[in-house]
Protein backbone atom coordinates (compact mmCIF):
# COMPACT_ATOMS: atom_id res chain seq x y z
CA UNK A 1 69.14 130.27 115.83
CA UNK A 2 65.90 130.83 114.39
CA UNK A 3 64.97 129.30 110.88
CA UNK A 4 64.12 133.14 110.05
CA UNK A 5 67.54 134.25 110.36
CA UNK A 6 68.46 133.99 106.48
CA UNK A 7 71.88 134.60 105.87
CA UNK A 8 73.63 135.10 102.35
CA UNK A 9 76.24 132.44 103.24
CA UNK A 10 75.35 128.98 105.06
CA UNK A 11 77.65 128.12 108.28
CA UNK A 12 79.89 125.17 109.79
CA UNK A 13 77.63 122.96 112.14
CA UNK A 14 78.83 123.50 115.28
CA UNK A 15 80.12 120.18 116.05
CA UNK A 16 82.90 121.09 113.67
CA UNK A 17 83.86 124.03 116.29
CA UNK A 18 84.07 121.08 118.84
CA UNK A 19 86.73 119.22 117.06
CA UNK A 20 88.44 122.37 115.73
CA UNK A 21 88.55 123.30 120.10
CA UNK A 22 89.61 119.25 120.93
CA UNK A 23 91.93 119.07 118.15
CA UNK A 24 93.91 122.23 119.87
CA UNK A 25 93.91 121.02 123.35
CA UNK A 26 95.13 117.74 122.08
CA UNK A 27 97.86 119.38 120.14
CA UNK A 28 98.80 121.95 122.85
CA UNK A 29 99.36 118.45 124.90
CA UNK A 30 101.69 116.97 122.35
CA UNK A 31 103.80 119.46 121.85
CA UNK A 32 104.27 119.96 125.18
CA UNK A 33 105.75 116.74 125.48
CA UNK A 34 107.38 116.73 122.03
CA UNK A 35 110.62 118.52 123.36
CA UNK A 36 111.08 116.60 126.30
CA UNK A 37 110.52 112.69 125.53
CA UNK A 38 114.63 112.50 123.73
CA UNK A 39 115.55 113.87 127.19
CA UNK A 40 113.43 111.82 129.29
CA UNK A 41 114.48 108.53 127.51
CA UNK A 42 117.58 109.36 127.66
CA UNK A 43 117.10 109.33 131.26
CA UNK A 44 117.16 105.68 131.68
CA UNK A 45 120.92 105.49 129.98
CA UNK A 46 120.43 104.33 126.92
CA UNK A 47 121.82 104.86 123.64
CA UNK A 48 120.85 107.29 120.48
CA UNK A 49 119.31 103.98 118.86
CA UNK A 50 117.17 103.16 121.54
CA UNK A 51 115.93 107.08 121.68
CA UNK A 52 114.58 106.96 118.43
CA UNK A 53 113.34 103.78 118.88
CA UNK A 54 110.62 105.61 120.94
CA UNK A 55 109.58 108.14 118.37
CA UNK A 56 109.95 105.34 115.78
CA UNK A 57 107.75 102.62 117.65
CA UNK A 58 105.06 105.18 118.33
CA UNK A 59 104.68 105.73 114.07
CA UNK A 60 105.29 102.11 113.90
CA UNK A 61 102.03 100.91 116.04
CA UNK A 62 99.93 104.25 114.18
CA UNK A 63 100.86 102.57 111.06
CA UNK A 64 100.07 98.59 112.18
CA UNK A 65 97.23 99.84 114.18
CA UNK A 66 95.28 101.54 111.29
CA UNK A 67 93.30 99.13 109.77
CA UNK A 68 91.92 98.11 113.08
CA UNK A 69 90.93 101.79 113.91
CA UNK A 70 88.79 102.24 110.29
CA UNK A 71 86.83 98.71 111.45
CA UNK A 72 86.06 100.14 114.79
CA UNK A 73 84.62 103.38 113.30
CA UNK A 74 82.83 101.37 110.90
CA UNK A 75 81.39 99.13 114.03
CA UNK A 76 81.26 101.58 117.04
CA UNK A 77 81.16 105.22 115.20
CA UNK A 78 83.48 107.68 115.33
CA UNK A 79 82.41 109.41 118.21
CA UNK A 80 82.74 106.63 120.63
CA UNK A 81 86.05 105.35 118.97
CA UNK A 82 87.03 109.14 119.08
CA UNK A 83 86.31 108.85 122.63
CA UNK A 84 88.16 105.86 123.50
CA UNK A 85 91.31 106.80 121.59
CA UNK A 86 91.69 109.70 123.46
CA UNK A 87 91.50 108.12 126.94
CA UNK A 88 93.80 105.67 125.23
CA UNK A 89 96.35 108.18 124.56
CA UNK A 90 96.06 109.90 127.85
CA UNK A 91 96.10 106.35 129.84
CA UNK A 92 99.68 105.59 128.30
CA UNK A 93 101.10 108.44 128.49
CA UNK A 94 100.12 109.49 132.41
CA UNK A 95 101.75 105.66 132.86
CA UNK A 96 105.20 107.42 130.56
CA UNK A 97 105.71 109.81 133.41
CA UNK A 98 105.34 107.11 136.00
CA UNK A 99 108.27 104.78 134.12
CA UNK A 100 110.97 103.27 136.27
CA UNK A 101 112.46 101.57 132.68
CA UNK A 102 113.30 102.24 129.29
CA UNK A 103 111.38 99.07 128.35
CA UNK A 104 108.04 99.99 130.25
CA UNK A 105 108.62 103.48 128.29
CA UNK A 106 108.36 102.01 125.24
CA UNK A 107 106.10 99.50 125.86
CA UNK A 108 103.50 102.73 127.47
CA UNK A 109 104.61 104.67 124.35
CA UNK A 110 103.54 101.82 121.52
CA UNK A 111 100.02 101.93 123.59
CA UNK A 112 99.49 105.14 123.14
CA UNK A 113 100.29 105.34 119.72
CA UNK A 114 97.10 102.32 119.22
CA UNK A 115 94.72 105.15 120.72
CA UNK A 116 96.58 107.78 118.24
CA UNK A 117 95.59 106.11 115.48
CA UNK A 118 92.09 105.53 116.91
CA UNK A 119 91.16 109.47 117.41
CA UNK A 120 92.60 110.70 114.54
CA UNK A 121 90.81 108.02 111.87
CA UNK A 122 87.71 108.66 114.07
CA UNK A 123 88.58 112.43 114.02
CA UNK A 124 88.39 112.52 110.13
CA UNK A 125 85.93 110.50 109.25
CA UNK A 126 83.32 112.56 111.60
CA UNK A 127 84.67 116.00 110.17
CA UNK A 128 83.34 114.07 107.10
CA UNK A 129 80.25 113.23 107.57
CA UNK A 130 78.99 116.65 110.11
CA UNK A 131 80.09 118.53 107.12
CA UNK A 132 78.36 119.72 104.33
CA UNK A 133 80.18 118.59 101.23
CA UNK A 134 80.89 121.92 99.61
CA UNK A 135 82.32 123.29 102.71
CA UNK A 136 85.13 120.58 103.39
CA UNK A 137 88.14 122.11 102.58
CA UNK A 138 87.49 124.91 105.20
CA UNK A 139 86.49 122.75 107.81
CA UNK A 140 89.60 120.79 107.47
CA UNK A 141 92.02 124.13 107.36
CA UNK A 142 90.09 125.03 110.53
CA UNK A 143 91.06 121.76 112.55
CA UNK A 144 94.25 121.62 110.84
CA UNK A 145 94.65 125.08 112.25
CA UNK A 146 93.24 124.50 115.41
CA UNK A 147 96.21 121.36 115.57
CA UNK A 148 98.76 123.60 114.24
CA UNK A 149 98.59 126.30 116.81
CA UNK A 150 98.46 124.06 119.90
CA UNK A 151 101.99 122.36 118.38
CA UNK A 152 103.36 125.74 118.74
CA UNK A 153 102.26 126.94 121.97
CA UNK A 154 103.01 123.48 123.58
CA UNK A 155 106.30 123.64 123.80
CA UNK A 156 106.94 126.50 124.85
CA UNK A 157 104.54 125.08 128.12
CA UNK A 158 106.53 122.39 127.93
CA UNK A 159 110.10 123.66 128.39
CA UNK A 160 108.79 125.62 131.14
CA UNK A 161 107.56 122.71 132.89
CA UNK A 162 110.29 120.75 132.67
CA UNK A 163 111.81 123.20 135.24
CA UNK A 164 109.56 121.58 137.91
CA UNK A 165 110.33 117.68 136.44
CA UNK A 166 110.84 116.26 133.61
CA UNK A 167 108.01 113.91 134.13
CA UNK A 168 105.20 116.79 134.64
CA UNK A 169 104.71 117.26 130.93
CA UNK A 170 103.44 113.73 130.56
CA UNK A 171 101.33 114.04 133.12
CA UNK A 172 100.23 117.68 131.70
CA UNK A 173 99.46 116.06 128.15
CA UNK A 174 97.29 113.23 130.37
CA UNK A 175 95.02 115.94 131.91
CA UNK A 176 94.55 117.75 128.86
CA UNK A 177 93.94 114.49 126.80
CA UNK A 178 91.39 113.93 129.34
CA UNK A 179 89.62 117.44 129.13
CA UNK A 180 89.40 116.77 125.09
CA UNK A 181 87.45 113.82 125.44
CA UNK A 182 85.24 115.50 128.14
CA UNK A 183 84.60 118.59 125.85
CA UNK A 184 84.27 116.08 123.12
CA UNK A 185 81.69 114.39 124.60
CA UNK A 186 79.67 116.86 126.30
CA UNK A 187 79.23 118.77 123.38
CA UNK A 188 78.47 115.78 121.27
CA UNK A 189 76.69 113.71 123.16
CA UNK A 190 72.98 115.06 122.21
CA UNK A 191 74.24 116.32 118.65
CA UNK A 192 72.21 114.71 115.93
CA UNK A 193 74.41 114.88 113.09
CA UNK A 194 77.37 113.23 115.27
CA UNK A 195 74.93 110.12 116.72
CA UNK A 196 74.38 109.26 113.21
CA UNK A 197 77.23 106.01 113.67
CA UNK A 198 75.12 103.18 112.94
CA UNK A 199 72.87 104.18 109.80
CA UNK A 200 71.37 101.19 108.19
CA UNK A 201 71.35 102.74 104.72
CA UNK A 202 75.10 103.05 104.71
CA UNK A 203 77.01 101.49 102.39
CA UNK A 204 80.76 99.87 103.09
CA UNK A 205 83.04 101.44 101.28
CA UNK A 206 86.25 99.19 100.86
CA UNK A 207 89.73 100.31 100.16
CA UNK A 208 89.44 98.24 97.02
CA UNK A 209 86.67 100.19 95.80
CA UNK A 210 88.09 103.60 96.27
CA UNK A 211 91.39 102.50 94.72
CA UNK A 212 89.53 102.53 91.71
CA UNK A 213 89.48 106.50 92.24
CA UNK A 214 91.96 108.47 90.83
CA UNK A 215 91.42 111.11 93.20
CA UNK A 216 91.75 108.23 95.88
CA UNK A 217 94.97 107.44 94.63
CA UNK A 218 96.17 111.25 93.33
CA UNK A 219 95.49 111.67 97.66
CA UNK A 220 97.24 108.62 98.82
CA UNK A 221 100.27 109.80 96.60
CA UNK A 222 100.31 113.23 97.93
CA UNK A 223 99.75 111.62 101.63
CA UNK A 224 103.13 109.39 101.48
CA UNK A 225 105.12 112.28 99.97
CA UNK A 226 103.96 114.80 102.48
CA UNK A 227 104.63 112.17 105.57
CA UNK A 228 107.65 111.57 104.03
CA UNK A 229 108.65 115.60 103.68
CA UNK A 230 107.00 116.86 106.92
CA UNK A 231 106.49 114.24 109.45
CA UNK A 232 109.70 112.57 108.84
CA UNK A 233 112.32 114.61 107.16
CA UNK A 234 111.73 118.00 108.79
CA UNK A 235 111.61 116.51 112.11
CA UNK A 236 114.96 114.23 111.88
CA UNK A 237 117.08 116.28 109.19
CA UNK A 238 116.17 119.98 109.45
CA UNK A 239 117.52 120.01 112.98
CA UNK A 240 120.96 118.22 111.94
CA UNK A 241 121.57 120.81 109.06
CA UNK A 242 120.86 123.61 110.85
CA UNK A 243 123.57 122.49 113.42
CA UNK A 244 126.28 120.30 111.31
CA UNK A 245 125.80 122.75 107.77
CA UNK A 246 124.93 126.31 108.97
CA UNK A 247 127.02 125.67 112.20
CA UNK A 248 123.67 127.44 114.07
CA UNK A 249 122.62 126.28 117.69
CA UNK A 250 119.58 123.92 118.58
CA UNK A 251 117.41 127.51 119.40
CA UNK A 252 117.83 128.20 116.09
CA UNK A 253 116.50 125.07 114.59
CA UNK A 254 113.52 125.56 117.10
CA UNK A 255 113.60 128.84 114.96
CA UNK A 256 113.34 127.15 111.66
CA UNK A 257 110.68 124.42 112.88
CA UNK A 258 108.26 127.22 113.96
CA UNK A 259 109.22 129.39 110.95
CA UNK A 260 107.77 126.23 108.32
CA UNK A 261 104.87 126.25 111.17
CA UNK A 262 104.25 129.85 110.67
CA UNK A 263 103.90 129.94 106.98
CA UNK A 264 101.63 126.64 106.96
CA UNK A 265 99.37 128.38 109.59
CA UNK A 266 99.36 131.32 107.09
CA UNK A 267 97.78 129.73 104.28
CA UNK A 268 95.49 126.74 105.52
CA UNK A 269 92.17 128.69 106.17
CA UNK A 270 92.88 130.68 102.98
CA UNK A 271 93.78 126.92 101.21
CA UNK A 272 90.49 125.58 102.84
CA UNK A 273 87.94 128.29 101.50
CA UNK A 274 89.41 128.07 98.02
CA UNK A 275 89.02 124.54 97.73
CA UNK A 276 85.09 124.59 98.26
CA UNK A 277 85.47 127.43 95.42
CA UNK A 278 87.84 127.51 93.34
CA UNK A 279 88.64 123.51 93.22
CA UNK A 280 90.06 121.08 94.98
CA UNK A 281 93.10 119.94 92.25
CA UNK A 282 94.08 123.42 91.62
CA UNK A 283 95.26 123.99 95.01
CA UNK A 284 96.73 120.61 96.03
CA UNK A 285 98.88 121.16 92.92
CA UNK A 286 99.98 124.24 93.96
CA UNK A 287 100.56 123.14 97.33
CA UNK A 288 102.91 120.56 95.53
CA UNK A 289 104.63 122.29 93.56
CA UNK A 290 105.77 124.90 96.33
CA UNK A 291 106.57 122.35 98.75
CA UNK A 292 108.90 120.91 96.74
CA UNK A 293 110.64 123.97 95.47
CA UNK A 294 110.81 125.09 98.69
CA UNK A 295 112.12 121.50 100.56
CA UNK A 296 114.84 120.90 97.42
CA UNK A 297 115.98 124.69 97.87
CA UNK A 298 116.27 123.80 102.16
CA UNK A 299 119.17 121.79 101.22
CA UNK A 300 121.06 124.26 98.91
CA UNK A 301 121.16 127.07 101.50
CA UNK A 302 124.12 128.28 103.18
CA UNK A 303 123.29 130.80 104.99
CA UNK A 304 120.33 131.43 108.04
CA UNK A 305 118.42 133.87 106.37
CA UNK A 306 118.01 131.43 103.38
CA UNK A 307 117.23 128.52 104.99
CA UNK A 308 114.76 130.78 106.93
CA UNK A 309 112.87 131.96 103.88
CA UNK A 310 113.25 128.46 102.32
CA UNK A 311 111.64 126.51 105.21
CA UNK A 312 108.93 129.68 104.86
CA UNK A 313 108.45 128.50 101.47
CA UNK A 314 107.74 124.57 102.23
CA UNK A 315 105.75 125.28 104.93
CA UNK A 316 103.05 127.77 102.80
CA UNK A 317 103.37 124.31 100.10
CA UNK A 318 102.24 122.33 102.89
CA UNK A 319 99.75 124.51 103.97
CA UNK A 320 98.39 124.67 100.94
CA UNK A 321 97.81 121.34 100.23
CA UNK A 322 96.48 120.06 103.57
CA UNK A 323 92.84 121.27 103.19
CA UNK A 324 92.38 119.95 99.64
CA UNK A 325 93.75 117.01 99.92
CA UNK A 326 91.52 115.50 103.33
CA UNK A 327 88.66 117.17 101.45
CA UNK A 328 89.07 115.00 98.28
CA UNK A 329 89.91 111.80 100.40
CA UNK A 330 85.97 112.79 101.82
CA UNK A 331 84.60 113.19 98.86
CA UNK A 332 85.61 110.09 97.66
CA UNK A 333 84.03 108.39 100.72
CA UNK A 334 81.07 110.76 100.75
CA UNK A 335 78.20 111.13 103.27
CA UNK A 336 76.15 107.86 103.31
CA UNK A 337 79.05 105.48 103.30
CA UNK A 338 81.26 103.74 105.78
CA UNK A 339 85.01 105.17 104.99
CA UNK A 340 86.43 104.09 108.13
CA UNK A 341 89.09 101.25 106.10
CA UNK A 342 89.30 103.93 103.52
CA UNK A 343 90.63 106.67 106.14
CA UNK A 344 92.61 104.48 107.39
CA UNK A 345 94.61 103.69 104.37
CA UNK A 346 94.99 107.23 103.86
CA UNK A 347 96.53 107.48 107.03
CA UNK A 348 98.67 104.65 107.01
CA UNK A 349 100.31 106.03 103.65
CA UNK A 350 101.17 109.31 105.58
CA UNK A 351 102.92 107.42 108.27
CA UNK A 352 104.81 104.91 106.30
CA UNK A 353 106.30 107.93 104.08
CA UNK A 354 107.06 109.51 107.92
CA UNK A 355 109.22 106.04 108.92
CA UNK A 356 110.64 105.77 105.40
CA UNK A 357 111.93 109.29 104.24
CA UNK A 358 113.98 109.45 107.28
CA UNK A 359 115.56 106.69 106.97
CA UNK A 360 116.41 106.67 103.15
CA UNK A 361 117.20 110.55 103.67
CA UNK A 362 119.68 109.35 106.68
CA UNK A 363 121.67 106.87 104.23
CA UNK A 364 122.18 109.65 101.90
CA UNK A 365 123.55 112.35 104.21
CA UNK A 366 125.89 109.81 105.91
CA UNK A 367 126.95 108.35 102.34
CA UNK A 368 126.38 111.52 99.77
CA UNK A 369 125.19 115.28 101.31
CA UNK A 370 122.28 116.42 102.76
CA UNK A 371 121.26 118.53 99.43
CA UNK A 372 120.94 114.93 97.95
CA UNK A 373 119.11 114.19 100.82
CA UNK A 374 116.45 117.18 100.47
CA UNK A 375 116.64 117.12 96.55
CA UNK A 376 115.02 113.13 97.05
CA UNK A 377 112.22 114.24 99.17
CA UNK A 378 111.75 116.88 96.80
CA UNK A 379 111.33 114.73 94.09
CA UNK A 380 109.01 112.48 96.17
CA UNK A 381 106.97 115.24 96.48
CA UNK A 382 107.03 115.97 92.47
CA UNK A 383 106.12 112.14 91.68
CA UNK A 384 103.25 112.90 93.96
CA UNK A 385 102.47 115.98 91.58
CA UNK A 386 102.82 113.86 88.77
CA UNK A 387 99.63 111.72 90.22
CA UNK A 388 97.43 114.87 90.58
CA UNK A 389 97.78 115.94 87.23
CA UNK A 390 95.30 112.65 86.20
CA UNK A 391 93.05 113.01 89.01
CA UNK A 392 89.73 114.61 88.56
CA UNK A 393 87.99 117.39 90.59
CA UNK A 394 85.77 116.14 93.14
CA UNK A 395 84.50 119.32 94.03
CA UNK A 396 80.55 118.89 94.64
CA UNK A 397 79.07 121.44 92.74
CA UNK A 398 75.16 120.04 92.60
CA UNK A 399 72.14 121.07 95.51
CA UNK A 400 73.65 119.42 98.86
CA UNK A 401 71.39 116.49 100.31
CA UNK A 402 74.07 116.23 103.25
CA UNK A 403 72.85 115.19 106.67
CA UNK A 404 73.77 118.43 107.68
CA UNK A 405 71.77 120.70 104.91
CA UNK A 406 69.10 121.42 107.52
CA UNK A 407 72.20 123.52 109.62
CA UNK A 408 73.33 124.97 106.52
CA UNK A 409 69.77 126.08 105.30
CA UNK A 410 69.54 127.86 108.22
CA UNK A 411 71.18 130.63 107.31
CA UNK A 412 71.17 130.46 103.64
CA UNK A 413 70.54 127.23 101.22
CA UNK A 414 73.82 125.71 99.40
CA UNK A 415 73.46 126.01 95.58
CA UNK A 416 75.51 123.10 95.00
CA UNK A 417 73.44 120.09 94.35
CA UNK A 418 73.92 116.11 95.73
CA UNK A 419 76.45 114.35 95.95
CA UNK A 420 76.50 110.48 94.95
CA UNK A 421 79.28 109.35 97.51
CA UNK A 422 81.76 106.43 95.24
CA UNK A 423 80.49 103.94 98.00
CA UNK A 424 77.11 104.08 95.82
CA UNK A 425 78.46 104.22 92.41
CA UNK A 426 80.35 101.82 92.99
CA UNK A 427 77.81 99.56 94.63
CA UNK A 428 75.07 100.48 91.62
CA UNK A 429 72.91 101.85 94.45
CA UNK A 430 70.73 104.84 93.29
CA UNK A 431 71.01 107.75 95.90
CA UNK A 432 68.12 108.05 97.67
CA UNK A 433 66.92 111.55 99.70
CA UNK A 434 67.70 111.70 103.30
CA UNK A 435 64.35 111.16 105.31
């Protein structure tokens, strides 16, 4: 594009088209195997425990494996650690469809949740730093869209290929694992913006340090309660009460799943461009505040069109608060410092509220109902709420010195002004331009 092609509004770099096109690939892979790994465990004749054990032990090695993904971006770069994680992912779970035992299927399983954690850390903190700051929350609704529409196409591939053997998905999800990295790569591998790993001027941003956010914190808050809510409750309880309460078949809580997905895909790219404009606080309150109307009211339903509109409901909350919520958790970081520990926090909060609210929610609908079970999570979600309503706005709003201004000036310079990243406040180091 030529630098004479002014345009009244400046653009996404393209590398943020890459990792919106990888981030669907890798999703369309996932859920393809989503449906069928209960089955396939099952397989080796073992118990209901020991099923869950493999869903549980993948979260479980996201959540140990964190803090070691954050130093290897900080060391390597997130496109090489992006990279790697990938091929990590895709290595253990080609070697899934080749088990002969339940433990080698768990063991393959826990390996690929290490390159899980690896990717998506790496993932963020890129989308971070190729963006310019004012622009965050729609880049992250467009690669949380570009996730959220491969998890509902892949499993619809993924029943059908069951048909042929229950071990083709894995082997599916492998191959397309493997074409994300190669897209990720080619496209990458000359980009300026993403070959920017190793800056010297950088400074390392440590989890201690953005504690002393209250953004940081409002977004860790928000994280656990939203793992908690969607990761873990809606995965393990929705199907249960659609079957044991409303007396419906499994189709129908298929229904219900891509029903919440449906209203989250709604709202994200809508969530995402009012975040750069309208704020980043508003909207993650929102998003809170509808998500847990709309999760307490899941468990007070008695009837299918209810439950339908109500899982509608908590699935626009979560939508809403998605976009605004990463974007905060990179403005904290900002562009010239080293979030990698930082991201990785954030991400270990979101899957520690995904083992927990299961389980807690569990105990209560075996020992009380499952509206007490829903009406926790809901309040989770409200404490959470409670946390934004002290955070401060992060939204940049001063003349962008991002590494990426020269793409947006292009077609159209950003009014918003630069942004001192909390990596330099907090070290005392004056910003300096970008050369």
């Amino acid at each position: 594009m030529s630098g004479n092609d002014i345009r009244s509004k400046p653009r996404l770099p393209g590398e943020v088209w890459v990792l919106v096109v990888a981030s669907f690939i890798i999703a369309i892979g996932f859920g393809i195997v989503a449906p069928v790994l209960p089955a396939y465990a099952k397989g080796f004749d073992v118990g209901t425990f020991a099923v869950s054990a493999i869903v549980s032990a993948f979260a479980l090695v996201r959540l140990l494996f964190a803090p070691v993904s954050g130093r290897l971006v900080s060391r390597f770069g997130e496109t090489r650690t992006y990279i790697a994680g990938i091929l990590i992912v895709a290595a253990g779970t080609a070697a899934c469809g080749f088990a002969t035992a339940y433990w080698q299927l768990i063991v393959f399983r826990s390996f690929a949740g290490v390159g899980s954690t690896m990717f998506t850390v790496a993932a963020v903190g890129l989308l971070i730093r190729i963006t310019p700051p004012p622009m965050r929350g729609r880049a992250s609704g467009l690669w949380a869209t570009g996730f959220l529409l491969g998890n509902i196409g892949g499993p619809i591939i993924g029943a059908a290929l069951a048909e042929i053997s229950i071990r083709v998905p894995f082997i599916t999800y492998a191959v397309a694992l493997t074409i994300a990295a190669l897209v990720v790569w080619w496209f990458l591998r000359r980009s300026t913006l993403a070959a920017l790993d190793s800056s010297t001027d950088q400074v390392s941003l440590t989890v201690t340090q953005a504690l002393g956010s209250p953004a940081y914190r409002a977004a860790l808050a928000s994280g656990f309660a939203n793992g908690w809510a969607v990761f873990g409750v809606r995965i393990s309880l929705v199907p249960l009460f659609v079957v044991e309460a409303l007396h419906g078949g499994p189709a129908l809580a298929g229904v219900s799943l891509s029903v919440f997905a449906v209203g989250n895909a709604a709202v994200l790219m809508i969530s995402g461009k009012l975040s750069d404009t309208v704020g980043r606080k508003p909207l993650a309150m929102t998003g809170l505040a509808v998500s847990a109307v709309g999760t307490i009211w899941l468990g007070f339903t008695t009837s299918v069109p209810m439950f339908m509109v109500a899982s509608l409901v908590a699935g626009v909350g979560a939508g809403l608060l998605n976009p605004p919520q990463n974007a905060v958790v990179a403005d904290v970081i900002g562009t010239k410092a080293k979030g990698g520990p930082v991201l990785a926090a954030f991400q270990m909060v979101t899957d520690l509220g995904a083992i927990i609210g299961p389980l807690l929610a569990g105990v209560l609908v075996d020992h009380v109902s499952y509206s007490a079970a829903f009406t926790l999570t809901g309040v989770i979600i409200a404490v959470a709420l409670a946390v934004w309503v002290f955070a401060p706005e992060t939204l940049p709003r001063v003349p962008s010195t991002h590494v990426a201004e020269d793409v947006a000036n292009e077609s159209g310079r950003l009014d918003e002004g630069p942004e001192v990243p909390l990596g330099e406040r907090l070290a005392g180091r004056p910003r300096q331009p970008d050369a």
